[in-house]
Protein backbone atom coordinates (compact mmCIF):
# COMPACT_ATOMS: atom_id res chain seq x y z
CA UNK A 1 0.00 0.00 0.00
CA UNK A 2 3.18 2.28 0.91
CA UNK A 3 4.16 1.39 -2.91
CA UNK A 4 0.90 2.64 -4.37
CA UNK A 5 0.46 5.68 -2.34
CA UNK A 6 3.77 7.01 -4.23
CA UNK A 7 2.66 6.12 -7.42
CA UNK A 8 -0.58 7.70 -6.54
CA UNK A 9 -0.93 11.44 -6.66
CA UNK A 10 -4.51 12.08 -6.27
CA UNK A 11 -6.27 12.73 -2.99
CA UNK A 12 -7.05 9.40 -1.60
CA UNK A 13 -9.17 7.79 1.26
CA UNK A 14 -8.67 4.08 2.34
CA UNK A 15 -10.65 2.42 4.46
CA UNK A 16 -11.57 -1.20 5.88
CA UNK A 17 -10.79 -3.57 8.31
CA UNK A 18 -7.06 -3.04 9.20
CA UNK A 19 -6.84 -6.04 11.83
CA UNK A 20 -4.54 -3.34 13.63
CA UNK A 21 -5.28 -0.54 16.15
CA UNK A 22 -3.14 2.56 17.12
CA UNK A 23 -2.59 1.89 21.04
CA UNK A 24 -3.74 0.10 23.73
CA UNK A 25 -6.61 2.84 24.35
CA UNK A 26 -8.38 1.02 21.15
CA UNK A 27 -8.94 -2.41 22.72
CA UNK A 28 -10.30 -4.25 26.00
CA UNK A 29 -9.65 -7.76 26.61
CA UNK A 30 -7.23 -8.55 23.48
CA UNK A 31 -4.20 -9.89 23.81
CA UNK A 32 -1.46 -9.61 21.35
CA UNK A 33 -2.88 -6.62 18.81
CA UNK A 34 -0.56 -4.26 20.38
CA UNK A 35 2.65 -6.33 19.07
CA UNK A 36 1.32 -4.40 15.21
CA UNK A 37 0.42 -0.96 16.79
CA UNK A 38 3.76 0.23 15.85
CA UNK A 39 3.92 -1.14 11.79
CA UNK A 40 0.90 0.60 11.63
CA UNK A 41 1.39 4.03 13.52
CA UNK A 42 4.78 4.03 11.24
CA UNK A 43 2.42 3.27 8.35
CA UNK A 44 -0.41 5.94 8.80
CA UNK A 45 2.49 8.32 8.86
CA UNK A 46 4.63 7.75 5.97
CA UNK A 47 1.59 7.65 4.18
CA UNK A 48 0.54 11.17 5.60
CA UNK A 49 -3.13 9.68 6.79
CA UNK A 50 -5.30 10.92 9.36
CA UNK A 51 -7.26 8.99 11.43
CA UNK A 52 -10.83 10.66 12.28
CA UNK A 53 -12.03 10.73 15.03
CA UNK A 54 -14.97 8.18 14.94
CA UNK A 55 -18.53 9.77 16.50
CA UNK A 56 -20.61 7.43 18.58
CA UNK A 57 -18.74 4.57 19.51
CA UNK A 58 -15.48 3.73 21.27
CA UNK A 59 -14.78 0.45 19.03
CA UNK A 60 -15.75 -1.46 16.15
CA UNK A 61 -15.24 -5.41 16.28
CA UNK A 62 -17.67 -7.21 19.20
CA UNK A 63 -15.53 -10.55 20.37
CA UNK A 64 -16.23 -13.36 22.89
CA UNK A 65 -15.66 -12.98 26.24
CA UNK A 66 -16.12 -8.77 26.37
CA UNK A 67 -13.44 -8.71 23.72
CA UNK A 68 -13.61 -5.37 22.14
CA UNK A 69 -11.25 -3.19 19.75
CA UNK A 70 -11.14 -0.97 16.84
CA UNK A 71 -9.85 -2.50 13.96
CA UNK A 72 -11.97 -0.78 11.17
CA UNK A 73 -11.91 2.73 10.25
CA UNK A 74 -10.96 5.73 7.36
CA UNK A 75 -7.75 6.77 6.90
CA UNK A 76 -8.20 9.91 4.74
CA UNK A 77 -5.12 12.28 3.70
CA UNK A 78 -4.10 15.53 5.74
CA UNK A 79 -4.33 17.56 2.54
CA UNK A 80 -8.07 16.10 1.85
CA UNK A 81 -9.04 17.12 5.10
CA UNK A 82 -8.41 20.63 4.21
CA UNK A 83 -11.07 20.62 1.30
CA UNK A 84 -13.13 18.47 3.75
CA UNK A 85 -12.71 19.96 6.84
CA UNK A 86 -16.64 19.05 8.54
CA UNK A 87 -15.84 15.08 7.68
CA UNK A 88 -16.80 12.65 9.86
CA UNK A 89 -17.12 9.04 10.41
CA UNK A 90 -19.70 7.68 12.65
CA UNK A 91 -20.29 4.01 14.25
CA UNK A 92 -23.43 2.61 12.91
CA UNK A 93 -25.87 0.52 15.60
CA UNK A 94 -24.50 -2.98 15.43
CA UNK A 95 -26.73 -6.12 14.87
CA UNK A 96 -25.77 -10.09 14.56
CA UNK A 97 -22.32 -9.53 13.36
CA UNK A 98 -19.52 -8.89 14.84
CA UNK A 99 -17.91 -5.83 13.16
CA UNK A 100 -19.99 -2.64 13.22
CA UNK A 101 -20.30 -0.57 9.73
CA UNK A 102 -18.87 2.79 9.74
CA UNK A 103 -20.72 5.74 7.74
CA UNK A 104 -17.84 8.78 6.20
CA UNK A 105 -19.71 11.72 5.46
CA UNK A 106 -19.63 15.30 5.06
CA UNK A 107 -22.31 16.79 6.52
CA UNK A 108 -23.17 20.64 6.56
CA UNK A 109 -24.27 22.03 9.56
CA UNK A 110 -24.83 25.32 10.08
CA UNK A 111 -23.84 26.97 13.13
CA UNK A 112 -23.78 30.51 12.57
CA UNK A 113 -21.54 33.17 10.64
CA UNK A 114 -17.90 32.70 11.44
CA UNK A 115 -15.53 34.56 13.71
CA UNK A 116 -13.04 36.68 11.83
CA UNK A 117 -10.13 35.25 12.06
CA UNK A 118 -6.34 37.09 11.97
CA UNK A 119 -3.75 35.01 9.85
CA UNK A 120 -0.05 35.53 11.05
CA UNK A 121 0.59 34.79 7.54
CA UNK A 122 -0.76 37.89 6.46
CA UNK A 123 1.59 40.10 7.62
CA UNK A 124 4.44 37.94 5.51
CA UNK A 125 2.79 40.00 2.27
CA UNK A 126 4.20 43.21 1.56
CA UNK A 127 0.88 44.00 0.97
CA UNK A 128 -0.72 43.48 3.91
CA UNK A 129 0.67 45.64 6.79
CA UNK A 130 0.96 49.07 4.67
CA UNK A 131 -2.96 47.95 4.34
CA UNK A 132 -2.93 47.99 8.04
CA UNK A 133 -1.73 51.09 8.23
CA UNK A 134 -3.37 53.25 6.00
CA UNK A 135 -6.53 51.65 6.93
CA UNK A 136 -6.20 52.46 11.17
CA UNK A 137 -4.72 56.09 10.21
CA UNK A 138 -7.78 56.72 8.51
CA UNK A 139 -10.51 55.04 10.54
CA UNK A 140 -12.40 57.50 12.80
CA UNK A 141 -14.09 56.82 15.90
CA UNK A 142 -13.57 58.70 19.52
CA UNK A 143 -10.10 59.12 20.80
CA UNK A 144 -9.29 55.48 22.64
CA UNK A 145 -12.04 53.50 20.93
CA UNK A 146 -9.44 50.85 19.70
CA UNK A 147 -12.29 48.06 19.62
CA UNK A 148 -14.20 49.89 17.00
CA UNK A 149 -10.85 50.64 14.94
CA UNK A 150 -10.02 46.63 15.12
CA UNK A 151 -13.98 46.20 14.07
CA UNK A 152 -13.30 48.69 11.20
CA UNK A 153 -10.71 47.05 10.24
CA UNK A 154 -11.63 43.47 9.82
CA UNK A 155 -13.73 45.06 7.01
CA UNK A 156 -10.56 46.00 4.82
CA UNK A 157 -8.80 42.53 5.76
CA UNK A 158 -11.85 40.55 4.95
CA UNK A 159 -11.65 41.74 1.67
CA UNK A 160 -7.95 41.89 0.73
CA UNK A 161 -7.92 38.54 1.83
CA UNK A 162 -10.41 37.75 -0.48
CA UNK A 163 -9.13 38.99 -3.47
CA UNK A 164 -5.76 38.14 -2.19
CA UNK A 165 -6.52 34.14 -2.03
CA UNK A 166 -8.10 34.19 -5.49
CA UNK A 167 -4.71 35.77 -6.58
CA UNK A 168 -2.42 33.32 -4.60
CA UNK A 169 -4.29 30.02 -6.09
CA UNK A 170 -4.00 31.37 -9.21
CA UNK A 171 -0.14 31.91 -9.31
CA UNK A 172 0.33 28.59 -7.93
CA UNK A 173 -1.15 27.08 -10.73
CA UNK A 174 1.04 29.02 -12.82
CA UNK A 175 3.79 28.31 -11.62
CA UNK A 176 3.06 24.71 -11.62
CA UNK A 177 2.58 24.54 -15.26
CA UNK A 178 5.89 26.71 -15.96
CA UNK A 179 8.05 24.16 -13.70
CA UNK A 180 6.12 21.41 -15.15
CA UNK A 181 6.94 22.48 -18.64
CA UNK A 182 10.52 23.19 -18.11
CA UNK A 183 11.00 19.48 -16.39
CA UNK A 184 9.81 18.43 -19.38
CA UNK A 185 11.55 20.36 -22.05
CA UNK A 186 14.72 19.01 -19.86
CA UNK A 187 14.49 16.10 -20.77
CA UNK A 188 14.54 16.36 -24.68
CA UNK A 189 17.13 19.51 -24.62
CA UNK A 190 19.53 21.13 -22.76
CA UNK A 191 18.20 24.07 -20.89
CA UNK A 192 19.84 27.57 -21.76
CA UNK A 193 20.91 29.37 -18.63
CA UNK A 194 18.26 32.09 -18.58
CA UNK A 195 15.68 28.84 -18.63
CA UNK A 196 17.57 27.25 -15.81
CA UNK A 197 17.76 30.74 -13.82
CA UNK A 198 14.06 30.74 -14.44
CA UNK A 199 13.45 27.22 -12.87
CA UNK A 200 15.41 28.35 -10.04
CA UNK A 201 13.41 31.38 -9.24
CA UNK A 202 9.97 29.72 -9.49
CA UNK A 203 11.49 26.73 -7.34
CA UNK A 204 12.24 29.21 -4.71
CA UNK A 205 8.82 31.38 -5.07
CA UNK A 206 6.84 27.96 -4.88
CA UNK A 207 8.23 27.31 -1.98
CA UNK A 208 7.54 30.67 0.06
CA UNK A 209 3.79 30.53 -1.59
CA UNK A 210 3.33 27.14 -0.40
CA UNK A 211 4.56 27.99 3.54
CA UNK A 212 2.28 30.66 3.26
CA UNK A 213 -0.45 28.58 2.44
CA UNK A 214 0.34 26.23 4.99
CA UNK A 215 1.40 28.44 7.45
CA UNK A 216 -2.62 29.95 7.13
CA UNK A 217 -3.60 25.46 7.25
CA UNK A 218 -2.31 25.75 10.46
CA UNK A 219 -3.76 28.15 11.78
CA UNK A 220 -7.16 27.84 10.22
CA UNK A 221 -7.46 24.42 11.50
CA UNK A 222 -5.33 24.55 14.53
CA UNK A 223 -5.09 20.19 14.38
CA UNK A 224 -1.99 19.76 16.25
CA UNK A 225 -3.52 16.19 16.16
CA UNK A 226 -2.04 15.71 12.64
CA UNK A 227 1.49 15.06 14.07
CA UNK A 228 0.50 14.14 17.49
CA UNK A 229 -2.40 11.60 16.50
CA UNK A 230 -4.55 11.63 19.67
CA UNK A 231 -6.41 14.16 20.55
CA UNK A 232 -9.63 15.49 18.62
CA UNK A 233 -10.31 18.57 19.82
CA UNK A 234 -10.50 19.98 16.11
CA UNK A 235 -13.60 18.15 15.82
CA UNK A 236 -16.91 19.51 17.49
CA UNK A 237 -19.18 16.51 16.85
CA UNK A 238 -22.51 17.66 15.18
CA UNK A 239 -24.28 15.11 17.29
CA UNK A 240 -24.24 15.10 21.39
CA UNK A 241 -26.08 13.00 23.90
CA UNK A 242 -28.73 14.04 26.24
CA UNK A 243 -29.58 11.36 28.58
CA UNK A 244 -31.03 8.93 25.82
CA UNK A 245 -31.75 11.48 23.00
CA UNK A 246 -29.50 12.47 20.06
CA UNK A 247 -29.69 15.79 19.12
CA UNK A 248 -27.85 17.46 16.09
CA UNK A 249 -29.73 20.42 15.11
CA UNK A 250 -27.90 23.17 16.02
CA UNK A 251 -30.79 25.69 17.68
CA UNK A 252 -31.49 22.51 19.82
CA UNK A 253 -28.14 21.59 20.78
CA UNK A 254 -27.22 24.98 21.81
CA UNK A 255 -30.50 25.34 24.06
CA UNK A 256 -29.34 22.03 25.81
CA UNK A 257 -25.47 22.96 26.24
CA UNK A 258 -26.43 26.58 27.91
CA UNK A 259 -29.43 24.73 29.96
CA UNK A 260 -26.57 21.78 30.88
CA UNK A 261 -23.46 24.62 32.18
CA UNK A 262 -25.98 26.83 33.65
CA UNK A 263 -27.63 24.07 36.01
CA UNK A 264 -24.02 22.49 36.50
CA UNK A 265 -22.27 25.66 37.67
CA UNK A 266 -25.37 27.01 39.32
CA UNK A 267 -25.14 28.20 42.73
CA UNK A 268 -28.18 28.30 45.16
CA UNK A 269 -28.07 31.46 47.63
CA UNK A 270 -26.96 30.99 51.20
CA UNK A 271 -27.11 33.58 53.96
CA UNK A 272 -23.70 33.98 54.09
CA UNK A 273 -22.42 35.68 57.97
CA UNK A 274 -19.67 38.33 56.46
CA UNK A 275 -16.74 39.15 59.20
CA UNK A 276 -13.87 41.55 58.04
CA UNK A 277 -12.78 41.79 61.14
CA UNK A 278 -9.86 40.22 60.85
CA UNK A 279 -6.37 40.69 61.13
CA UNK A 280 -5.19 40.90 57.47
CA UNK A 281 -1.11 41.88 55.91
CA UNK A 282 -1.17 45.50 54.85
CA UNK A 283 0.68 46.78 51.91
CA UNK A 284 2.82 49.64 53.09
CA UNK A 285 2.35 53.18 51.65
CA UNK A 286 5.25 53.02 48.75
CA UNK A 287 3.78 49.70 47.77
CA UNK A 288 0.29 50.70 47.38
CA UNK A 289 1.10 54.04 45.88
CA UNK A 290 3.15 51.81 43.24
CA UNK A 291 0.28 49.81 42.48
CA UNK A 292 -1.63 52.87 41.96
CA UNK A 293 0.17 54.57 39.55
CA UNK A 294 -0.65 55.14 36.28
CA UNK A 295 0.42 52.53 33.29
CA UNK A 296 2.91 53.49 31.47
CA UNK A 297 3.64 52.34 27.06
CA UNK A 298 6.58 50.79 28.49
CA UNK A 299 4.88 48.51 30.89
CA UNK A 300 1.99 47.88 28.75
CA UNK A 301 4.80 46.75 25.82
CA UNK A 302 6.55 44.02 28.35
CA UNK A 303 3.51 42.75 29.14
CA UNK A 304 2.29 42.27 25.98
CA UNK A 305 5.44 40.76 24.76
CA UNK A 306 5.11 38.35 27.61
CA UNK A 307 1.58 37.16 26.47
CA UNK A 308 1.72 33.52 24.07
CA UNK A 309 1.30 35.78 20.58
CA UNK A 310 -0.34 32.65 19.03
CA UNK A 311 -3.11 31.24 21.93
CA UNK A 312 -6.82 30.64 20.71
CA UNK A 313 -8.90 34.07 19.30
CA UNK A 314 -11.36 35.53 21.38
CA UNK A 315 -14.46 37.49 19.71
CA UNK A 316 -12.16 40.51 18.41
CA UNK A 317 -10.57 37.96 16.14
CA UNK A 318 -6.76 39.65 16.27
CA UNK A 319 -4.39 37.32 18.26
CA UNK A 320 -1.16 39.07 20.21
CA UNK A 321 0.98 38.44 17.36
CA UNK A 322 -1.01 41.16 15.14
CA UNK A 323 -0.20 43.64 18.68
CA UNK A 324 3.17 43.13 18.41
CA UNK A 325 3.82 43.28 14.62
CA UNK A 326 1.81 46.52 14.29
CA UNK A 327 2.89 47.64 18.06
CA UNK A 328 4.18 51.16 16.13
CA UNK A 329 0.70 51.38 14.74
CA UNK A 330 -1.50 50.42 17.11
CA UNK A 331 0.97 51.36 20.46
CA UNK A 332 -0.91 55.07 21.19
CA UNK A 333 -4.76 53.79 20.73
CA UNK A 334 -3.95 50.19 23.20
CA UNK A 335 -2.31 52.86 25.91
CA UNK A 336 -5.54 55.18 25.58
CA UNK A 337 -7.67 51.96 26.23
CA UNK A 338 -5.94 51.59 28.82
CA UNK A 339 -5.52 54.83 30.37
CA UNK A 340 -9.30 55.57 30.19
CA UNK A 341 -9.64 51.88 32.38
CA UNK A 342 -7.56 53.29 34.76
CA UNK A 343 -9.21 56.28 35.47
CA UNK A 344 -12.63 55.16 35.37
CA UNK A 345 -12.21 51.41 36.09
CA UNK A 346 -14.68 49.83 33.65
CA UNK A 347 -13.99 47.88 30.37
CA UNK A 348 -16.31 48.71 27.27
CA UNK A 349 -18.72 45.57 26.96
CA UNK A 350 -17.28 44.66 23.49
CA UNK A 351 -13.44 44.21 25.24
CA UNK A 352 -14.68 42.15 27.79
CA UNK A 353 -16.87 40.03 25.86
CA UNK A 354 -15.80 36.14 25.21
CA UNK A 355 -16.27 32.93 23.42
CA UNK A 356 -17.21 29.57 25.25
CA UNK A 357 -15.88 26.68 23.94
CA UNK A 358 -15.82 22.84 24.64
CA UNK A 359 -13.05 20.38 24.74
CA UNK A 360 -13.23 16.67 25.17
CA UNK A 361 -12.58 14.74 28.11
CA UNK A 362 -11.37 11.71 26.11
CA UNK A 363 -10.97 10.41 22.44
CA UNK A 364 -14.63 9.59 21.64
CA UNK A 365 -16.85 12.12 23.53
CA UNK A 366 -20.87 11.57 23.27
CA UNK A 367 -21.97 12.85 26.07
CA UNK A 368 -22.11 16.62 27.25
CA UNK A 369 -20.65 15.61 30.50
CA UNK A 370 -17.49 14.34 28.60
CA UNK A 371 -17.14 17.96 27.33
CA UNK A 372 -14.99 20.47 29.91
CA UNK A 373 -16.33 24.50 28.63
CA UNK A 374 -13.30 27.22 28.52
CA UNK A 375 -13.38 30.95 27.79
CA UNK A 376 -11.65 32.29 25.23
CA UNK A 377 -11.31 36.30 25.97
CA UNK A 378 -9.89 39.05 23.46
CA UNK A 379 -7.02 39.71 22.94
CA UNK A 380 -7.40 43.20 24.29
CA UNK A 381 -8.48 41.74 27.30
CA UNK A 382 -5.56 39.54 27.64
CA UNK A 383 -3.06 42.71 27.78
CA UNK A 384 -5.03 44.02 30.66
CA UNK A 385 -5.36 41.89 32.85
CA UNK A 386 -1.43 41.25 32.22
CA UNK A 387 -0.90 44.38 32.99
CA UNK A 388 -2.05 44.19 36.44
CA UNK A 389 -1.03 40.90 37.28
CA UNK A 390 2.50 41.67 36.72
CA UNK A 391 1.91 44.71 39.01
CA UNK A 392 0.78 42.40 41.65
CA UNK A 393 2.93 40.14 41.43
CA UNK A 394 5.71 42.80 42.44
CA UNK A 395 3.61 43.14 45.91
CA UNK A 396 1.36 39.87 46.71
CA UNK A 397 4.06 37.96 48.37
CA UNK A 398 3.88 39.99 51.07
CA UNK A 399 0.05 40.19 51.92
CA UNK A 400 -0.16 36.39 50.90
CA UNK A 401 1.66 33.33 52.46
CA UNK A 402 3.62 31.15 50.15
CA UNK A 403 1.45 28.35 51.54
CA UNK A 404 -1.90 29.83 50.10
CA UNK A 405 -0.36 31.99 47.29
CA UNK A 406 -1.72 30.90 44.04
CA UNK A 407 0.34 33.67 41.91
CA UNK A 408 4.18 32.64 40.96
CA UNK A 409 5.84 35.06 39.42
CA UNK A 410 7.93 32.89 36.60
CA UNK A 411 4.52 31.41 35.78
CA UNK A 412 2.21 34.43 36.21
CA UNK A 413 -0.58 32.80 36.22
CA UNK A 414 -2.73 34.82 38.54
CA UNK A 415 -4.95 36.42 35.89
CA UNK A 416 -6.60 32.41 35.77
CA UNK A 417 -8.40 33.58 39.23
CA UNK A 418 -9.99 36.77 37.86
């Protein structure tokens, strides 16, 4: 099959029973299928296959004596999955025989307009950050508004991106066919050196046009699973378990996922007896004057550079990498954000708005308890409350006991407690 693949150039799927599983997480009560797991880890990657995650069932093949394991599935290609990217393969309800079928689809579902998006990739085009810009010089909007400048914006990228991607396709091809042609003429002449100069050049541009592309892959589809193999947190399964009821319309499933959190983190009231009488560490004057002070572009710059520039987007869409590349654009609206939260100590709505989001528990979730929610907050967000957790952590150690103390300053993670 290794043979075939690289005489086969096409987008492929293959799919069956393999007699093999990936680890010992894909069988209970076997003996001896692990002694193949390897061949066929080693396999799956030389070939450049990805196993999807399969919806609805945790194996395939039904034994005597409880024996259970997952020896059929789809293998499709990482480059397929791109075109495909809402494919799925679900575990059909097993009868008499021992081996369940397995359904590949791709199904449509709608869930809404998506979140803008910003591509680090972008900024690699020439084009791209004198777009920037000439676009946030000349947006309006009150002195400080910085969210409605980023909103503005996504307007201008939206479309150069766009028109951009049409362009980019389109030179790939191009090239292609020029290479192609050259390889070809190669081979019945010699070629003259402004011909081999040529081949050079669109060797080299090929190359940059293709990291580009798959430096936006990446991104797009965040599936660090591809090299790591395991988890599926890419996929958001378009059908969830209530109790005993399926449900995979999306108005439906939402209801029941909001209903589900709210009753699970709900909190009934208690008459709580409040006592501040108590004998708490003071920060001395210099200390709490520090802490007071004003923020300065400095301090907002190192802790913005201390941020991850490439975690998951919140609901502005512009990750701290776009901050820091455009830092001499954007540097004197971010400190006015932040200047008018100092002195009046409130966030506009829109900044500290956020985006829930589930991840899995394990390989095959089914059930909305196997799903854990997180929040993903802007990134504008993100610089502020940096900003003030550095400042504390200059001072908390000595209000706070080192037995209690959740904040440590190499990890700074005291903005997880906010």
């Amino acid at each position: 099959m290794v043979v075939f693949r690289n005489q086969f150039h096409n987008h492929w799927i293959v799919g069956g029973d393999f007699n093999a599983i990936r680890n010992n997480k894909e069988m209970s009560n076997c003996v001896g299928l692990l002694k193949g797991s390897r061949d066929f880890r080693r396999f799956i990657n030389k070939c450049k296959l990805v196993d999807v995650p399969l919806i609805g069932k945790k194996f395939t093949w039904y034994g005597p004596e409880k024996k259970k394991s997952r020896l059929d599935r789809f293998l499709v290609e990482e480059e397929w999955l791109v075109l495909f990217d809402d494919v799925q393969q679900q575990g059909i309800k097993r009868t008499i025989l021992d081996h369940i079928s397995i359904l590949l689809s791709k199904g449509f579902v709608d869930w809404g307009p998506k979140p803008f998006k910003f591509f680090n990739a972008w900024l690699s085009n020439k084009v791209c950050p004198n777009l920037i810009k000439k676009e946030w010089e000349g947006l309006g909007g009150r002195k400080g508004s910085i969210f409605e400048k980023l909103r503005k914006l996504k307007g201008a990228l939206r479309k150069w991106n766009g028109e951009n991607g049409n362009v980019l396709e389109k030179r790939i091809m191009e090239i292609e066919e020029r290479i192609q042609f050259l390889d070809v003429e190669s081979e019945n002449r010699v070629l003259i050196e402004l011909e081999m100069e040529e081949l050079r050049r669109l060797n080299l541009e090929f190359g940059e046009t293709m990291r580009f592309k798959e430096s936006i892959w990446k991104q797009k589809s965040r599936m660090s699973w591809l090299k790591e193999g395991d988890s599926n947190s890419v996929f958001f399964h378009s059908a969830v378990k209530f109790g005993n009821h399926w449900y995979s319309d999306p108005m439906a499933l939402k209801e029941k996922l909001v209903n589900y959190f709210s009753d699970h983190f709900n909190c009934p009231l208690r008459n709580w007896k409040m006592d501040f009488a108590l004998n708490f560490k003071r920060l001395n004057d210099s200390e709490a004057s520090n802490l007071e002070l004003l923020f300065s572009m400095e301090e907002i710059k190192e802790a913005m550079w201390s941020c991850d520039e490439n975690k998951a987007l919140g609901p502005d869409g512009f990750n701290i990498c776009f901050f820091r590349k455009c830092w001499g654009v954007v540097k004197n609206d971010l400190y006015e954000m932040l200047k008018e939260f100092y002195l009046s100590g409130k966030l506009e709505r829109s900044i500290n708005s956020s985006f829930i989001a589930l991840i899995p528990k394990n390989e095959n979730p089914s059930e909305i308890s196997e799903f854990r929610p997180i929040c993903l907050v802007s990134s504008l967000y993100k610089i502020v409350v940096k900003v003030l957790s550095r400042r504390l952590c200059e001072v908390i150690g000595g209000v706070v006991s080192d037995y209690s103390m959740c904040l440590y300053p190499w990890k700074t993670k005291f903005f997880m407690v906010f």
